[in-house]
Protein backbone atom coordinates (compact mmCIF):
# COMPACT_ATOMS: atom_id res chain seq x y z
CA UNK A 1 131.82 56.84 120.72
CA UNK A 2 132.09 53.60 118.45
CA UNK A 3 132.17 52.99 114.75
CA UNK A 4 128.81 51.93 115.54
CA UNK A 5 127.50 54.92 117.36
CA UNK A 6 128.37 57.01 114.68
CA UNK A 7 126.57 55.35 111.89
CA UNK A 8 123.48 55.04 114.07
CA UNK A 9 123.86 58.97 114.69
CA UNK A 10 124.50 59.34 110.98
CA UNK A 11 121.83 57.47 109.58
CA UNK A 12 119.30 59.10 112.18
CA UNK A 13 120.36 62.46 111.15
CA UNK A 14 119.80 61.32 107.49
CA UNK A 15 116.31 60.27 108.40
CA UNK A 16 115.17 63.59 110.32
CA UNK A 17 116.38 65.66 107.32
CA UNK A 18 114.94 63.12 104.57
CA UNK A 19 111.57 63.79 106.73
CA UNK A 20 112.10 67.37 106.94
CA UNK A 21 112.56 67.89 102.94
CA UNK A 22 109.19 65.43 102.99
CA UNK A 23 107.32 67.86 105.45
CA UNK A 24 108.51 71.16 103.23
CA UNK A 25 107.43 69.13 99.66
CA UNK A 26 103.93 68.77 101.10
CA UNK A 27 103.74 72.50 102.58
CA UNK A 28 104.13 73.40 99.24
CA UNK A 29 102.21 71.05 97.41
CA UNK A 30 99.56 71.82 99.36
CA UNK A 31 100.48 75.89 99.12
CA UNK A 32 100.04 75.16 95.29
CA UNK A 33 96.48 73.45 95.82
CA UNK A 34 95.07 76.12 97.79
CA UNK A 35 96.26 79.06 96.04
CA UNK A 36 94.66 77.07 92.73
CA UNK A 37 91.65 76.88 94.43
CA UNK A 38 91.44 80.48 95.24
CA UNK A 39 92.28 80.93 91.36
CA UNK A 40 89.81 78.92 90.13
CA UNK A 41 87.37 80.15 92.32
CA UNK A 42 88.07 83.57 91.16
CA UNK A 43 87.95 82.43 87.33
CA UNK A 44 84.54 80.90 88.11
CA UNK A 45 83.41 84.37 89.56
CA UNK A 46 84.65 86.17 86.57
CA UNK A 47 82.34 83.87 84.36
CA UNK A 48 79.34 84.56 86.24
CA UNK A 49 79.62 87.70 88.28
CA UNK A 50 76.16 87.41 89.36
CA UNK A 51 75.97 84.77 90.95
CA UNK A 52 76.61 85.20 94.75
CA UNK A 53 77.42 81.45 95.54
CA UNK A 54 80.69 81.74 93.96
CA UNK A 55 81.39 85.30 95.03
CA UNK A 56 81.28 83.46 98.35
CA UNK A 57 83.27 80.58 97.60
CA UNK A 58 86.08 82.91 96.21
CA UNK A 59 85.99 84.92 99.36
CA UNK A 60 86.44 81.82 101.50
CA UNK A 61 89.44 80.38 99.33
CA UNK A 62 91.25 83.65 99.13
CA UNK A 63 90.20 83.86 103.44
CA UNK A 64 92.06 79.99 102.99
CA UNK A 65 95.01 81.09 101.29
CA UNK A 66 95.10 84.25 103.79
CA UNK A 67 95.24 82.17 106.37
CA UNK A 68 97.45 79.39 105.51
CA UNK A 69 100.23 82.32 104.48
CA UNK A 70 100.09 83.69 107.43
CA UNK A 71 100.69 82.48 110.69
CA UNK A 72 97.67 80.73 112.11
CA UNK A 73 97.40 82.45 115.54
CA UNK A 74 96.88 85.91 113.87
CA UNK A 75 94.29 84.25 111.24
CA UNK A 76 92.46 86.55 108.33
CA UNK A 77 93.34 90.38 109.21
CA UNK A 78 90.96 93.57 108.02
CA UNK A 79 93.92 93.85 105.46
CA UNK A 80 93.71 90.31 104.03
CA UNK A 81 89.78 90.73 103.85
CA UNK A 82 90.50 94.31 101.58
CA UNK A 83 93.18 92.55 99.51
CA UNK A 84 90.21 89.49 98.45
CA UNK A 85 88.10 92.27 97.61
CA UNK A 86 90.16 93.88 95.85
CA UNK A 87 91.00 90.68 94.11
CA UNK A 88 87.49 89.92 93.29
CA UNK A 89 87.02 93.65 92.18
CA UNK A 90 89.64 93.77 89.74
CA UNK A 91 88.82 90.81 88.05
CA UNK A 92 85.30 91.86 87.75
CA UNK A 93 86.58 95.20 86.28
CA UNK A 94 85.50 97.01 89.46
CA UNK A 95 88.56 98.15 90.74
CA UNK A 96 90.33 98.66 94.47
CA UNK A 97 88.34 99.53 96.74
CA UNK A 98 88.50 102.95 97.98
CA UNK A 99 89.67 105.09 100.86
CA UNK A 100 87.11 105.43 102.95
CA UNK A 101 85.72 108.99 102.07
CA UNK A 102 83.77 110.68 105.47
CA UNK A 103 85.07 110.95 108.56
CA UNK A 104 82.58 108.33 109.85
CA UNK A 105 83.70 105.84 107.21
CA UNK A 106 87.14 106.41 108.57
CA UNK A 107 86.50 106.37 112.45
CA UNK A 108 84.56 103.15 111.49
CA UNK A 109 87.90 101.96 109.78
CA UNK A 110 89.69 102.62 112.56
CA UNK A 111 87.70 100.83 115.02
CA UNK A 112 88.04 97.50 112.66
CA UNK A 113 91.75 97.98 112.36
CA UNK A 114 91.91 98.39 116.51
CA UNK A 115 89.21 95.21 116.70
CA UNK A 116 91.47 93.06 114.80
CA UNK A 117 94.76 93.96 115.92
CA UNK A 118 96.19 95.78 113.66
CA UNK A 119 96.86 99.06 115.22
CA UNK A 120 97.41 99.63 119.32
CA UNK A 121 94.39 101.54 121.45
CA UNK A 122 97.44 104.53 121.24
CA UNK A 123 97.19 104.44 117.60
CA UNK A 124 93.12 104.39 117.48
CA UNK A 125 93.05 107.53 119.77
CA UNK A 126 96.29 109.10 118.11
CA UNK A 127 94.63 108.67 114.57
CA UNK A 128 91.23 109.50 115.63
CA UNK A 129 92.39 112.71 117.42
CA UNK A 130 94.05 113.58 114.09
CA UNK A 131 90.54 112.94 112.15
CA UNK A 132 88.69 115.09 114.38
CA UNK A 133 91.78 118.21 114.17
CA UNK A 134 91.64 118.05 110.23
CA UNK A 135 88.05 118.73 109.75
């Protein structure tokens, strides 16, 4: 390989990784956009509690944010959708949301979590078998 070879190889290397710190710069910038968005939308909420229009527009930027943290194949989980309400809760001096507290609220739990992924048909029957033995 020639002088010239080299350079080419050099400057072409300096070029993918001056793109790749380009491509990580605007991840984040736009990382920093949307998780503003989900805070202003939840300051907006806080002002007006109310009002149901930006209840929804704080669930869909914190569903956003969800989703752009994760990987986008798995999308918003059951988990993700507690953690926004428990978001909004708290900063409308509600609180987390609860365990569910009957059996059915559980088994209905259960069925979401198996629905969305997060737990294995094993785990739904192992867990619901459990419910059933500890009444």
């Amino acid at each position: 390989m020639g002088p010239e070879q080299t350079a080419i190889l050099i400057v072409g290397g300096t070029g993918l990784l001056i793109l790749f710190i380009i491509l990580l710069i605007k991840t984040a910038k736009q990382g920093i956009r949307i998780r503003k968005e989900y805070q202003d939308a939840l300051d907006a909420l806080e002002k007006s509690p109310e009002d149901s229009s930006l209840r929804k527009n704080a669930l869909e930027a914190g569903r956003k944010l969800a989703e752009f943290l994760r990987d986008s194949k798995t999308g918003v989980t059951v988990f993700d959708e507690i953690a926004l309400q428990n978001d909004i809760n708290m900063r409308l001096g509600k609180g987390t949301s609860s365990a569910p507290s009957s059996v059915s609220d559980k088994m209905i739990s259960l069925k979401k979590m198996l629905d969305a992924g997060a737990i294995t048909e094993e785990e739904f029957h192992q867990r619901k078998e459990k419910l059933l033995r500890d009444l």
